[in-house]
PDB file of N, CA and C in Angstrom:
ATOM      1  N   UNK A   1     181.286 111.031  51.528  1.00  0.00           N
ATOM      2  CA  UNK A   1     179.997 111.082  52.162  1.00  0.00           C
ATOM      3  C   UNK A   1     179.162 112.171  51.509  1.00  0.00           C
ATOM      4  N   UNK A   2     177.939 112.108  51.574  1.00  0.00           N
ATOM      5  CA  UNK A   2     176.698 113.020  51.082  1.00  0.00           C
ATOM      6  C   UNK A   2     176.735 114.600  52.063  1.00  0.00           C
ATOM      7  N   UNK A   3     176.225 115.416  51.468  1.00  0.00           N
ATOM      8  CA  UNK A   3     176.112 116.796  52.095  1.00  0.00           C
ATOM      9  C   UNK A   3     175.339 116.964  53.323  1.00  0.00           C
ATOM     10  N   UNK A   4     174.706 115.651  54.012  1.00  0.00           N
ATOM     11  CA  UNK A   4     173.583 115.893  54.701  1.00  0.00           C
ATOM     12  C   UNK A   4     174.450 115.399  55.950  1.00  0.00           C
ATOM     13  N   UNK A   5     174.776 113.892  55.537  1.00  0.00           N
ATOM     14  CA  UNK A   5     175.845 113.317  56.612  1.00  0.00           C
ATOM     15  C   UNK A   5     177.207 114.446  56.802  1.00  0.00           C
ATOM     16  N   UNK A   6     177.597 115.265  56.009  1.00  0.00           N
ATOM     17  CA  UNK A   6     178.817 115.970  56.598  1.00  0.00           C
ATOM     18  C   UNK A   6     178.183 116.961  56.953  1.00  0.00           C
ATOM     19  N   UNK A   7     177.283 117.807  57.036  1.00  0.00           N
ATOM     20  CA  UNK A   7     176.740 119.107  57.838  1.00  0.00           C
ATOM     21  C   UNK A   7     176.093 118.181  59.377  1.00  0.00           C
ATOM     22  N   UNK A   8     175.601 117.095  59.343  1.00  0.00           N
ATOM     23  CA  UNK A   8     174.932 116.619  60.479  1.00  0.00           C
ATOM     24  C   UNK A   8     176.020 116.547  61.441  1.00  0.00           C
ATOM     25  N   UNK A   9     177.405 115.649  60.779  1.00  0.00           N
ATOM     26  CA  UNK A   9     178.408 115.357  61.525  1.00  0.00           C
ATOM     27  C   UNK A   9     179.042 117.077  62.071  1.00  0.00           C
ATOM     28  N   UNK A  10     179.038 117.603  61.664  1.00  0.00           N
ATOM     29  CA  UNK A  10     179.226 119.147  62.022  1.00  0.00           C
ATOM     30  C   UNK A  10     178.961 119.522  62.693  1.00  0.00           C
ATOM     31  N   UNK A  11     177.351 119.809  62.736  1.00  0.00           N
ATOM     32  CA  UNK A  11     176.054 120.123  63.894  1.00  0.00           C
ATOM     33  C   UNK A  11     176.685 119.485  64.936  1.00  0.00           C
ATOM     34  N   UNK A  12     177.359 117.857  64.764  1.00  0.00           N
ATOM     35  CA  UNK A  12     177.055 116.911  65.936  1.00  0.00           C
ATOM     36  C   UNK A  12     178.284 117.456  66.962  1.00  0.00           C
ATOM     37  N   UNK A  13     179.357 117.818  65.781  1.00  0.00           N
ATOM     38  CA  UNK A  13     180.689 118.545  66.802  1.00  0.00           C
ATOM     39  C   UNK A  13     180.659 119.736  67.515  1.00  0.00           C
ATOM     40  N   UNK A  14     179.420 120.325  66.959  1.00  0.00           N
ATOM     41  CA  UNK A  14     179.487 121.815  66.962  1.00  0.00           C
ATOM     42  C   UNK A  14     178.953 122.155  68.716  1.00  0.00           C
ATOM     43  N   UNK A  15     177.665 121.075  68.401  1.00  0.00           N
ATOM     44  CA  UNK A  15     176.975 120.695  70.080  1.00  0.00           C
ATOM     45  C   UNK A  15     178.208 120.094  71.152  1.00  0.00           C
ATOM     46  N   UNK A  16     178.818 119.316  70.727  1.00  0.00           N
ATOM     47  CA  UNK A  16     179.383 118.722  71.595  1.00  0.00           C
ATOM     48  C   UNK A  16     180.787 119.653  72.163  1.00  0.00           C
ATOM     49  N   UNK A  17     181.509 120.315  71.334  1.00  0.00           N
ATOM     50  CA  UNK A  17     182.254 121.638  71.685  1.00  0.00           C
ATOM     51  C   UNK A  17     181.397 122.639  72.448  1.00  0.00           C
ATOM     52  N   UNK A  18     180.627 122.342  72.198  1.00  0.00           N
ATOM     53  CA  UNK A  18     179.586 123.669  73.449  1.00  0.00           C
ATOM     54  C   UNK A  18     178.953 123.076  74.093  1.00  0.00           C
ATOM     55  N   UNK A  19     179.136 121.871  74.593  1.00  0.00           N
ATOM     56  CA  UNK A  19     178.685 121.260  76.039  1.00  0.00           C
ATOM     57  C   UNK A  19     179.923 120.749  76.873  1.00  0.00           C
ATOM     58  N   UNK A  20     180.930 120.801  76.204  1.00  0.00           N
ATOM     59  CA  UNK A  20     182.659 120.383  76.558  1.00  0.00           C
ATOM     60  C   UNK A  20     183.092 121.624  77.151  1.00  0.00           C
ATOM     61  N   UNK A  21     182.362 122.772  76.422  1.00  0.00           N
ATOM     62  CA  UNK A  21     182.896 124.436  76.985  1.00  0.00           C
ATOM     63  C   UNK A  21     181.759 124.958  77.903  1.00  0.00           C
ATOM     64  N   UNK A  22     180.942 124.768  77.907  1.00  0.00           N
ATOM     65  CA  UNK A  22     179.565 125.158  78.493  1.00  0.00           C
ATOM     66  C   UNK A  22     179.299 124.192  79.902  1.00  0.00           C
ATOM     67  N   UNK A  23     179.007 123.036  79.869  1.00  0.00           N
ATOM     68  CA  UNK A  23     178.321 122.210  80.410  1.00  0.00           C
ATOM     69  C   UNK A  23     179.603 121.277  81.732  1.00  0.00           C
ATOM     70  N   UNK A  24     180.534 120.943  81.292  1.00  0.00           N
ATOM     71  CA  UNK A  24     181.918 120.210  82.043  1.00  0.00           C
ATOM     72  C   UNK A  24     182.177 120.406  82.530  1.00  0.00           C
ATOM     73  N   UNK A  25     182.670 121.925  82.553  1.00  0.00           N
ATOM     74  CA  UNK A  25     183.156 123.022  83.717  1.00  0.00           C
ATOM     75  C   UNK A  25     182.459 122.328  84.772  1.00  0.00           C
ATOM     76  N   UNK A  26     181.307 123.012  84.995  1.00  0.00           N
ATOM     77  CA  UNK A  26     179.967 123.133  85.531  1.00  0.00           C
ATOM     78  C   UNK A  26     180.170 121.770  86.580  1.00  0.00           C
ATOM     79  N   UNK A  27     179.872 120.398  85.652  1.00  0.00           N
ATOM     80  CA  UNK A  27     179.511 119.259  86.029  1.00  0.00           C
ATOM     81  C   UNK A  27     180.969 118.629  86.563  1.00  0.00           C
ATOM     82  N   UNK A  28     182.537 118.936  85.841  1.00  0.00           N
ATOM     83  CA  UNK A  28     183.366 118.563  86.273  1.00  0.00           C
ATOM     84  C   UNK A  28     183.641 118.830  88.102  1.00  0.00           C
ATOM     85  N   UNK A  29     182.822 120.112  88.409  1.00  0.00           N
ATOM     86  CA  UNK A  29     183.322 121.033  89.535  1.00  0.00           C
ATOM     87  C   UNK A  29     182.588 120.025  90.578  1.00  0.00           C
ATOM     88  N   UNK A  30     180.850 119.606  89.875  1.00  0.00           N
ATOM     89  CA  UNK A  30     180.147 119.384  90.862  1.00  0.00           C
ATOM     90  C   UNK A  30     180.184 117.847  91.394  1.00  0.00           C
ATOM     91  N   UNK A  31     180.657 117.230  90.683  1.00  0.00           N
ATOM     92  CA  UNK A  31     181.474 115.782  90.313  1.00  0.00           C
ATOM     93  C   UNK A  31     182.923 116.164  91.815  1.00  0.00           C
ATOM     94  N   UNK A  32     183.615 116.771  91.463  1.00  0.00           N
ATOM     95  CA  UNK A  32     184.616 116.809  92.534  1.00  0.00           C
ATOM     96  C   UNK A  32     184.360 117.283  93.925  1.00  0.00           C
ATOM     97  N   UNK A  33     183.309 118.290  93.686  1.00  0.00           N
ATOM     98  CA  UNK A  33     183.005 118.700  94.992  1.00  0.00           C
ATOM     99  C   UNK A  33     181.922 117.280  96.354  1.00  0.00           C
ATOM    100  N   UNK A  34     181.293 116.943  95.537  1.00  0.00           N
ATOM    101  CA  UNK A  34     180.549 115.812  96.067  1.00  0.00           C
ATOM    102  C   UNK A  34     181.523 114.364  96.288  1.00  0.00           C
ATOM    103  N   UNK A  35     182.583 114.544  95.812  1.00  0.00           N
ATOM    104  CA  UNK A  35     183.490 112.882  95.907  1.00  0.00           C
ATOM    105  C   UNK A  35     184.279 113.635  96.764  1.00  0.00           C
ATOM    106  N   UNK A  36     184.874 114.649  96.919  1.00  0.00           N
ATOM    107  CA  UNK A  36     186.015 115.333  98.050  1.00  0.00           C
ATOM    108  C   UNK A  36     185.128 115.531  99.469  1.00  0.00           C
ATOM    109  N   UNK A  37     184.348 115.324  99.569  1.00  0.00           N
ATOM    110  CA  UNK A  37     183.603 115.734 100.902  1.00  0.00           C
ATOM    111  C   UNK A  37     183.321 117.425 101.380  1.00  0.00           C
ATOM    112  N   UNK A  38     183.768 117.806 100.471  1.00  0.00           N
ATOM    113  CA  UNK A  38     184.202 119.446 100.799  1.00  0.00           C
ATOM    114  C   UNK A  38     182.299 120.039 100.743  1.00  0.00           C
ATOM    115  N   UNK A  39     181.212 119.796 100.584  1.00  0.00           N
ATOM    116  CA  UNK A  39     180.276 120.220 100.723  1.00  0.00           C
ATOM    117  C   UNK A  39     179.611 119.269 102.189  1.00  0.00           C
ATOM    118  N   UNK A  40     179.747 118.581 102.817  1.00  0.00           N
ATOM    119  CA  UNK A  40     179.769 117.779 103.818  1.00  0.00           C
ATOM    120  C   UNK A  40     180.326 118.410 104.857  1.00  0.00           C
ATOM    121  N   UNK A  41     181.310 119.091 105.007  1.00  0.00           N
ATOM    122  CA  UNK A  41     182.047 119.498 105.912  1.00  0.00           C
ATOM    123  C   UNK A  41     181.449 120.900 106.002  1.00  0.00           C
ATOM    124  N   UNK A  42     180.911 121.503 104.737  1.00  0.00           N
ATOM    125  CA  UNK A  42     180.858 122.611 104.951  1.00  0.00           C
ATOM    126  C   UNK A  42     179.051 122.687 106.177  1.00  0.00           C
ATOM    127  N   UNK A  43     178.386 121.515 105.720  1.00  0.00           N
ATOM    128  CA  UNK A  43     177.393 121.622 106.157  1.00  0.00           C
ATOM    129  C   UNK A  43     176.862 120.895 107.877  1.00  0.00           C
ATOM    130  N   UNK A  44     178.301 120.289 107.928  1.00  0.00           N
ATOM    131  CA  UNK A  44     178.651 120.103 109.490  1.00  0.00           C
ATOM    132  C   UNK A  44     179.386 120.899 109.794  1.00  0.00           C
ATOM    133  N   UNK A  45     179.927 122.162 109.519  1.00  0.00           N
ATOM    134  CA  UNK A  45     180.062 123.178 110.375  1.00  0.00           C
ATOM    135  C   UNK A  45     178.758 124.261 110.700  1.00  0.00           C
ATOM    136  N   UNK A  46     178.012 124.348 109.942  1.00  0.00           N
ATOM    137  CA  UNK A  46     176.547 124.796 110.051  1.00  0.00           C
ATOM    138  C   UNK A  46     175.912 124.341 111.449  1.00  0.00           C
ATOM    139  N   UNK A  47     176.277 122.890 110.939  1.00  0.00           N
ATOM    140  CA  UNK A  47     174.917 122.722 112.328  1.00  0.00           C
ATOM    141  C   UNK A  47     175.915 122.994 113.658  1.00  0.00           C
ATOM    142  N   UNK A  48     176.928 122.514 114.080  1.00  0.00           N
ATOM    143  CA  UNK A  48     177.613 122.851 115.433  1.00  0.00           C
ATOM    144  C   UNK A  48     176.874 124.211 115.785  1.00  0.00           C
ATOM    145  N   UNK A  49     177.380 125.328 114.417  1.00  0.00           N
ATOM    146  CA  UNK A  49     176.906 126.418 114.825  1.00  0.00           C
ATOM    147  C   UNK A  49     175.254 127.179 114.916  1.00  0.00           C
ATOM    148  N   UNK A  50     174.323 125.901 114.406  1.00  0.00           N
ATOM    149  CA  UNK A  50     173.084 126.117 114.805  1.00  0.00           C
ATOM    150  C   UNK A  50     172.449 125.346 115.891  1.00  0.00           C
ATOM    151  N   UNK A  51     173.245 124.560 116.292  1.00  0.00           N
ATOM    152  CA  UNK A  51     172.601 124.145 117.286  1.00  0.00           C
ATOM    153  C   UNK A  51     173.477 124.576 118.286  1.00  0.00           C
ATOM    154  N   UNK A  52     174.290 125.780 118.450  1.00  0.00           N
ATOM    155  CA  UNK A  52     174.998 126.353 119.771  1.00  0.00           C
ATOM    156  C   UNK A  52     173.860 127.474 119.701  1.00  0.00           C
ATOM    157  N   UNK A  53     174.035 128.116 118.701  1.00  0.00           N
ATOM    158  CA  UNK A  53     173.073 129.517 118.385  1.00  0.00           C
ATOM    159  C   UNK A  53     171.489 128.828 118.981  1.00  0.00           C
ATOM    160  N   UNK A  54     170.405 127.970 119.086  1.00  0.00           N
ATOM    161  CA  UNK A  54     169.888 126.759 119.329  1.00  0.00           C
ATOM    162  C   UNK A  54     169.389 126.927 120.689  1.00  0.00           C
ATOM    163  N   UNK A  55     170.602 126.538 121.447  1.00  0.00           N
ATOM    164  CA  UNK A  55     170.743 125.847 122.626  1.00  0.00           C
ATOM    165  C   UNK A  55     170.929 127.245 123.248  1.00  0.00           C
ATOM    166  N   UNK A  56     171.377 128.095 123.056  1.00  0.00           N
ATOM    167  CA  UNK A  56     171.419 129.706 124.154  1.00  0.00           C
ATOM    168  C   UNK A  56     170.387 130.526 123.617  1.00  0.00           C
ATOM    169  N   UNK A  57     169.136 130.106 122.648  1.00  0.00           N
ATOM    170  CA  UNK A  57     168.443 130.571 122.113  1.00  0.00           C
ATOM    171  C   UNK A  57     167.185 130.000 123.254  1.00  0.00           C
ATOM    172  N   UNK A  58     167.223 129.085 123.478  1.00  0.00           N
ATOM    173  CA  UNK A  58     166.033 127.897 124.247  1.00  0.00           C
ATOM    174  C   UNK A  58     166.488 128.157 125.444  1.00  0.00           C
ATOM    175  N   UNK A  59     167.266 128.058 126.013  1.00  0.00           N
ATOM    176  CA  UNK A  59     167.926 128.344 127.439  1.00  0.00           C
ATOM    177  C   UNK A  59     167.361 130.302 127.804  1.00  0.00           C
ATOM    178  N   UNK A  60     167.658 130.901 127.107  1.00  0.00           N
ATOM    179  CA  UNK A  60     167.406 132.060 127.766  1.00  0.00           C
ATOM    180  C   UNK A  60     165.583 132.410 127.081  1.00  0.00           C
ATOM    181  N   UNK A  61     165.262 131.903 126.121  1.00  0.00           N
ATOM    182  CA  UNK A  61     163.620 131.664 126.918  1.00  0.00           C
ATOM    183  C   UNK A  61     163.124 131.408 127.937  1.00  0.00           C
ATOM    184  N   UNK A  62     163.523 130.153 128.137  1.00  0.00           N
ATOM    185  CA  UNK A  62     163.190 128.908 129.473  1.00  0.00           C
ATOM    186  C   UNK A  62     163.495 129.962 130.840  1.00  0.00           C
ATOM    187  N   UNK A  63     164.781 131.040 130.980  1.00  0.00           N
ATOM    188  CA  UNK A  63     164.778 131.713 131.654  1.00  0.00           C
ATOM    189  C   UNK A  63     163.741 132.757 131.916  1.00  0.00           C
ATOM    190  N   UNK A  64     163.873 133.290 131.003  1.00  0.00           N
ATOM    191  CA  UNK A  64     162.348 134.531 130.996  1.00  0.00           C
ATOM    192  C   UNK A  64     161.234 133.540 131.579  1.00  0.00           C
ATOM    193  N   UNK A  65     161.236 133.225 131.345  1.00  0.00           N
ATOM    194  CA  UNK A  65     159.710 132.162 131.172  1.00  0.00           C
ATOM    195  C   UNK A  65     159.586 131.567 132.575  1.00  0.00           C
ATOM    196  N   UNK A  66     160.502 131.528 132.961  1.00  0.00           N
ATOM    197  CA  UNK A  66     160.762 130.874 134.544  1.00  0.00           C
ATOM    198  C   UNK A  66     160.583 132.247 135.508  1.00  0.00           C
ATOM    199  N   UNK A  67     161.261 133.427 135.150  1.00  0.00           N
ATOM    200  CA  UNK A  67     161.355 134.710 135.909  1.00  0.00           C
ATOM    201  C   UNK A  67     160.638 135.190 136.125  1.00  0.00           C
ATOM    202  N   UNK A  68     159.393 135.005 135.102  1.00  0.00           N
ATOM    203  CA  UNK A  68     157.880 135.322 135.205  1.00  0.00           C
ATOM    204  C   UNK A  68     157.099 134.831 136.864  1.00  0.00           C
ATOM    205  N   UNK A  69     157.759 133.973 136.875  1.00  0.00           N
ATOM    206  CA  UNK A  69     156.810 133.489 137.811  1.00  0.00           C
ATOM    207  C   UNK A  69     157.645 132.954 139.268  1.00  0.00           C
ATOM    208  N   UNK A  70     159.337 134.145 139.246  1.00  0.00           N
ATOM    209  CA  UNK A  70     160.103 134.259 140.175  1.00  0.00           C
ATOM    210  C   UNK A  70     160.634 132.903 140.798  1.00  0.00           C
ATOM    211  N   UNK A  71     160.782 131.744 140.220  1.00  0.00           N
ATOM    212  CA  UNK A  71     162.013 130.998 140.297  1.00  0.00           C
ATOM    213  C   UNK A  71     162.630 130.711 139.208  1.00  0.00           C
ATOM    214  N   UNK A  72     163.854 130.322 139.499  1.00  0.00           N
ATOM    215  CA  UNK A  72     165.484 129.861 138.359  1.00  0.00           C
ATOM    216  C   UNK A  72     164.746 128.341 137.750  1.00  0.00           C
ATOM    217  N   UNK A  73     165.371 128.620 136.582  1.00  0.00           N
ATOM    218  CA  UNK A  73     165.372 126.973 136.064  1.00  0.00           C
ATOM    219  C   UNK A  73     166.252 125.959 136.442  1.00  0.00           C
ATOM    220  N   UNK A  74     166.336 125.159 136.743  1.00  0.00           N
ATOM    221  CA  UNK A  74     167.039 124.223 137.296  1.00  0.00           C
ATOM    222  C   UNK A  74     167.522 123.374 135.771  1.00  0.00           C
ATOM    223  N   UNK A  75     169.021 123.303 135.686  1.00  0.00           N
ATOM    224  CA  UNK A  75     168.849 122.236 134.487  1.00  0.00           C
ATOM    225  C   UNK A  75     169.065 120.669 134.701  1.00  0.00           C
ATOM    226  N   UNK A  76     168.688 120.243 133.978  1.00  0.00           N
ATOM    227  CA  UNK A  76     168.192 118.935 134.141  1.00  0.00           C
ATOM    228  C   UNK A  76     169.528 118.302 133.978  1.00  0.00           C
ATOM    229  N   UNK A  77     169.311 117.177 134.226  1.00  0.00           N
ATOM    230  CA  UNK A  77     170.815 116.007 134.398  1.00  0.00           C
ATOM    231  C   UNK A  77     171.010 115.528 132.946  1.00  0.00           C
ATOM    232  N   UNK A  78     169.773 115.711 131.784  1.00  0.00           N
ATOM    233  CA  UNK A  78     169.848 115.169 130.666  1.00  0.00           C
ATOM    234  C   UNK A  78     169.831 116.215 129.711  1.00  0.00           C
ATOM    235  N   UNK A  79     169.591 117.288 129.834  1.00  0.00           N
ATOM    236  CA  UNK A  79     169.421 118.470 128.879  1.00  0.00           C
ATOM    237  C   UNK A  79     170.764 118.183 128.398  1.00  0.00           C
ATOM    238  N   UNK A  80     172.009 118.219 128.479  1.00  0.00           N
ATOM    239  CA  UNK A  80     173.021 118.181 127.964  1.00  0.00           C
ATOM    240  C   UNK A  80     173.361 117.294 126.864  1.00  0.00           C
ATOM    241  N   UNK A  81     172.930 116.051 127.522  1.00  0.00           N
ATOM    242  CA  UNK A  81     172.764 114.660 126.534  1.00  0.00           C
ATOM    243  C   UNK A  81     171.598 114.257 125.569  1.00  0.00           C
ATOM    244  N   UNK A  82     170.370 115.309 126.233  1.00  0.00           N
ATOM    245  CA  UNK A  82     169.604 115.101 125.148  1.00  0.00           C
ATOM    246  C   UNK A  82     169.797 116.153 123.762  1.00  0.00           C
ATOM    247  N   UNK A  83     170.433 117.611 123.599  1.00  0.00           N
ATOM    248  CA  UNK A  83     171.182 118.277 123.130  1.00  0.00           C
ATOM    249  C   UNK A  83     172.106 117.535 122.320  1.00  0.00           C
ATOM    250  N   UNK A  84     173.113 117.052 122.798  1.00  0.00           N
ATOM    251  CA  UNK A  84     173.907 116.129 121.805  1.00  0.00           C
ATOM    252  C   UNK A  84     173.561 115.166 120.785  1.00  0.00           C
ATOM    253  N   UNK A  85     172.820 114.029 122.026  1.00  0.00           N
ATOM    254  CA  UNK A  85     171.892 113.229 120.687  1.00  0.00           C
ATOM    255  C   UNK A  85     171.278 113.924 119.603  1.00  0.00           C
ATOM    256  N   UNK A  86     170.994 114.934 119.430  1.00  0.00           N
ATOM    257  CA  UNK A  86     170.149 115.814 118.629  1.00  0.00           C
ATOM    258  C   UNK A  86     170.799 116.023 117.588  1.00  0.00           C
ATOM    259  N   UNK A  87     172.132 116.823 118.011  1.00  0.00           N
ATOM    260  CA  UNK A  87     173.056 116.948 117.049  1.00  0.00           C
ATOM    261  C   UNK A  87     173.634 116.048 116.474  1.00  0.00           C
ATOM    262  N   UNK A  88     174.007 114.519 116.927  1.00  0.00           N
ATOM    263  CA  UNK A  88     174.662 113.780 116.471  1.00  0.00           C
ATOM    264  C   UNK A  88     173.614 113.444 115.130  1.00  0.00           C
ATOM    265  N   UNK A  89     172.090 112.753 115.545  1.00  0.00           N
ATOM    266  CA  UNK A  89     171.523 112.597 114.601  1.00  0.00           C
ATOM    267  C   UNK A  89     171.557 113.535 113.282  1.00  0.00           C
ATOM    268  N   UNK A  90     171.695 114.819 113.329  1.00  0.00           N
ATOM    269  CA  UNK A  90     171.558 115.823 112.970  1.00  0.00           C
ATOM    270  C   UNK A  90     172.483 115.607 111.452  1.00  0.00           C
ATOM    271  N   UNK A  91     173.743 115.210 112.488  1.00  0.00           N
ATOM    272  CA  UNK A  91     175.031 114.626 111.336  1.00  0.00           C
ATOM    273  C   UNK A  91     175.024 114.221 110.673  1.00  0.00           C
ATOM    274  N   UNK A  92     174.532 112.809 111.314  1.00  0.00           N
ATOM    275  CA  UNK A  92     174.094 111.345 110.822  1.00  0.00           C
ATOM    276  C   UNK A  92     173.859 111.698 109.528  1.00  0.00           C
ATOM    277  N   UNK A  93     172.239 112.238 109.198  1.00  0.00           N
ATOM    278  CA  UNK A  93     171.865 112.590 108.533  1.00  0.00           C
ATOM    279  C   UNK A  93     172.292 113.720 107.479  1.00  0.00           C
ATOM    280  N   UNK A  94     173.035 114.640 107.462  1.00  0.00           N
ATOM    281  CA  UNK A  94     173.340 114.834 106.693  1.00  0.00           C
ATOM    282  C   UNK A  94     174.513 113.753 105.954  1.00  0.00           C
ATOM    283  N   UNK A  95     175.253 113.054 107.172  1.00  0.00           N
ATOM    284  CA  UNK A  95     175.949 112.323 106.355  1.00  0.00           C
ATOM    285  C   UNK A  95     175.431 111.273 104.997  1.00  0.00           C
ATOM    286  N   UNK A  96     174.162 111.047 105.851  1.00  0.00           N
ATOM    287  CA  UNK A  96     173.595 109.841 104.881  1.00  0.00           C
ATOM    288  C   UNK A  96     173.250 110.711 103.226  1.00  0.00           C
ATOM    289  N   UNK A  97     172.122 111.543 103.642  1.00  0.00           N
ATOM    290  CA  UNK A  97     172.099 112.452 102.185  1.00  0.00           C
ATOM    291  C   UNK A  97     173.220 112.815 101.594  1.00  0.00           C
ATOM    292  N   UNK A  98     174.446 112.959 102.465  1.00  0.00           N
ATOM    293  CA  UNK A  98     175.625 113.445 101.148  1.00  0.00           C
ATOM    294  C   UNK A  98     176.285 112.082 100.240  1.00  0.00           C
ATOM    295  N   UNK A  99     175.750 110.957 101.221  1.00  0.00           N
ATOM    296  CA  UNK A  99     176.240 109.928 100.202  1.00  0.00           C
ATOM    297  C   UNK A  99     174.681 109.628  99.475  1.00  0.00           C
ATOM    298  N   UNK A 100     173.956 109.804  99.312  1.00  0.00           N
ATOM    299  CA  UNK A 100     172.959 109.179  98.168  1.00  0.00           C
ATOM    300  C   UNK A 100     173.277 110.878  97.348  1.00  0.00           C
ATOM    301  N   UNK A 101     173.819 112.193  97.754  1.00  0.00           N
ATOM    302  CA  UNK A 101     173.682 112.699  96.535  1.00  0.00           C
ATOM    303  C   UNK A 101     175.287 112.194  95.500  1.00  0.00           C
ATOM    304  N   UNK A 102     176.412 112.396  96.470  1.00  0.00           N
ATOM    305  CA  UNK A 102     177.104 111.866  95.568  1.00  0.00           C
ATOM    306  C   UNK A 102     177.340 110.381  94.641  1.00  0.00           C
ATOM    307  N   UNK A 103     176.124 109.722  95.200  1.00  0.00           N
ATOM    308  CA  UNK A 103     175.803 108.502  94.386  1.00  0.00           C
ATOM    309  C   UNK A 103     175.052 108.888  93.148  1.00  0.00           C
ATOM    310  N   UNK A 104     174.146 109.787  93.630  1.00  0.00           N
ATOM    311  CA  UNK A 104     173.542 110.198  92.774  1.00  0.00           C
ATOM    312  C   UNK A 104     174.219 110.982  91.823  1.00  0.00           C
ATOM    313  N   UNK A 105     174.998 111.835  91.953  1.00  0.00           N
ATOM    314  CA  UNK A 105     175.724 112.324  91.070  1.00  0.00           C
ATOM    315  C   UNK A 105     176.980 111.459  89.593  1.00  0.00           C
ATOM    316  N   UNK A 106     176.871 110.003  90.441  1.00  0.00           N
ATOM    317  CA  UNK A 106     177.834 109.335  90.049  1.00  0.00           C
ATOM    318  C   UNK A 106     177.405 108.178  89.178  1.00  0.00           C
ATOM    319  N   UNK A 107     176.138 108.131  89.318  1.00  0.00           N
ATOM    320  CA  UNK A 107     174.771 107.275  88.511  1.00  0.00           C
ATOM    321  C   UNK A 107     174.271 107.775  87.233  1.00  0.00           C
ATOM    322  N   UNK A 108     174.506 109.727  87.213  1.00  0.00           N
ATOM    323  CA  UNK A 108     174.156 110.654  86.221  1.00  0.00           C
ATOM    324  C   UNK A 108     172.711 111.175  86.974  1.00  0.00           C
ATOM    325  N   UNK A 109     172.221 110.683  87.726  1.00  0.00           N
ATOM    326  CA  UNK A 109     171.166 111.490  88.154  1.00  0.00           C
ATOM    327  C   UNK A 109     171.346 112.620  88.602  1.00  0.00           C
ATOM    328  N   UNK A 110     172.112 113.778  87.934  1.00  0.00           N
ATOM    329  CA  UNK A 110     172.631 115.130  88.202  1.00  0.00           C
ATOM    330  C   UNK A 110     171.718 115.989  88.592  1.00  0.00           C
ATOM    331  N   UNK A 111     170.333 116.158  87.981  1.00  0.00           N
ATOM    332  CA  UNK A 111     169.556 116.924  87.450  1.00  0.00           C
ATOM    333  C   UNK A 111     168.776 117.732  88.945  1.00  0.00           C
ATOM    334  N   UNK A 112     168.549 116.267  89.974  1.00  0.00           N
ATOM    335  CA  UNK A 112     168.312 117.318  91.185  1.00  0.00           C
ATOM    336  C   UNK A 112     168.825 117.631  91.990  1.00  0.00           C
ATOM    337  N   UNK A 113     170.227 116.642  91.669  1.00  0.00           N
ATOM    338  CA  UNK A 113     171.506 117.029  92.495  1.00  0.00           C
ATOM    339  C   UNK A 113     172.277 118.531  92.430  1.00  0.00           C
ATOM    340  N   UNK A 114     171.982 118.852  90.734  1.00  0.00           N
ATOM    341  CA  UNK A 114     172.407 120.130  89.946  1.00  0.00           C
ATOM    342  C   UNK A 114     171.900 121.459  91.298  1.00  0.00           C
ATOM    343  N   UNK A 115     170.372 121.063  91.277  1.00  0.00           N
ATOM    344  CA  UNK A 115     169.718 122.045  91.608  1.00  0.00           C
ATOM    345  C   UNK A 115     169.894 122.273  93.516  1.00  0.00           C
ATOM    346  N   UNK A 116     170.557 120.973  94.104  1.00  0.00           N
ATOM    347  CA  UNK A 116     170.603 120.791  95.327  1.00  0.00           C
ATOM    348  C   UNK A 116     171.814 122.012  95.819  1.00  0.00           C
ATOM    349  N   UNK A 117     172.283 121.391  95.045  1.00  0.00           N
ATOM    350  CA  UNK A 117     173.870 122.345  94.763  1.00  0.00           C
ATOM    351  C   UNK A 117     174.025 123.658  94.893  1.00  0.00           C
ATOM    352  N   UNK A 118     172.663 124.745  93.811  1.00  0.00           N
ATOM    353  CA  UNK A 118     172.879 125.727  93.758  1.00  0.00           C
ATOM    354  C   UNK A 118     172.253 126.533  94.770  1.00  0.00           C
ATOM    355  N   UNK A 119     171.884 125.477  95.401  1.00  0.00           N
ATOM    356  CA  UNK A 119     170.578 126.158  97.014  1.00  0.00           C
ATOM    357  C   UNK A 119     171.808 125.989  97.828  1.00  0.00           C
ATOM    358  N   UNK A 120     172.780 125.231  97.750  1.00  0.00           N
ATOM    359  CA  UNK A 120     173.742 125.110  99.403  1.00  0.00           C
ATOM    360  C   UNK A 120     174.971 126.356  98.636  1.00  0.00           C
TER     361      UNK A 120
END
């Protein structure tokens, strides 16, 4: 072969050894983490604990707010269930986004998945 084709073919290994060492790691990790569920779980333990933190956050307003004007709040027969529904949706939804990102991840559309990643 000519001097141009064997330095190109070079260049071409040279990139690809430094995206095999650089870049794989990286993408191998984020590839497993999105097919294992392990970022899913992490982000349904979040909400339990924001919507407890939430719910005794709104409740002892509603108290003040009631004391002001010297009677108790009475709670309602649905506050409990409307609370839950909240959270369930809450799930839902993250469940649904963790499967279009790991679809997305699995399509090659990495790029805003990459960046989804380094915010959670």
């Amino acid at each position: 072969m000519g001097v141009a084709s064997d330095t190109y073919a070079e260049l071409t290994r040279e990139q690809y050894d430094n995206w095999l060492e650089t870049y794989y790691p990286v993408q191998k990790q984020y590839l497993e983490a999105t097919q294992s569920g392990e970022l899913l779980n992490e982000q349904l333990g979040r909400v339990d604990e924001h919507y407890q933190e939430g719910t005794q956050a709104s409740q002892t307003g509603t108290n003040n707010r009631m004391a002001r004007y010297g009677v108790q709040a009475e709670e309602g027969q649905h506050d409990g269930l409307r609370t839950s529904l909240a959270q369930v949706a809450s799930k839902n939804a993250l469940r649904d986004h963790e499967k279009d990102r790991a679809m997305n991840a699995l399509s090659g559309a990495t790029t805003q998945a990459m960046e989804q990643m380094e915010d959670v």
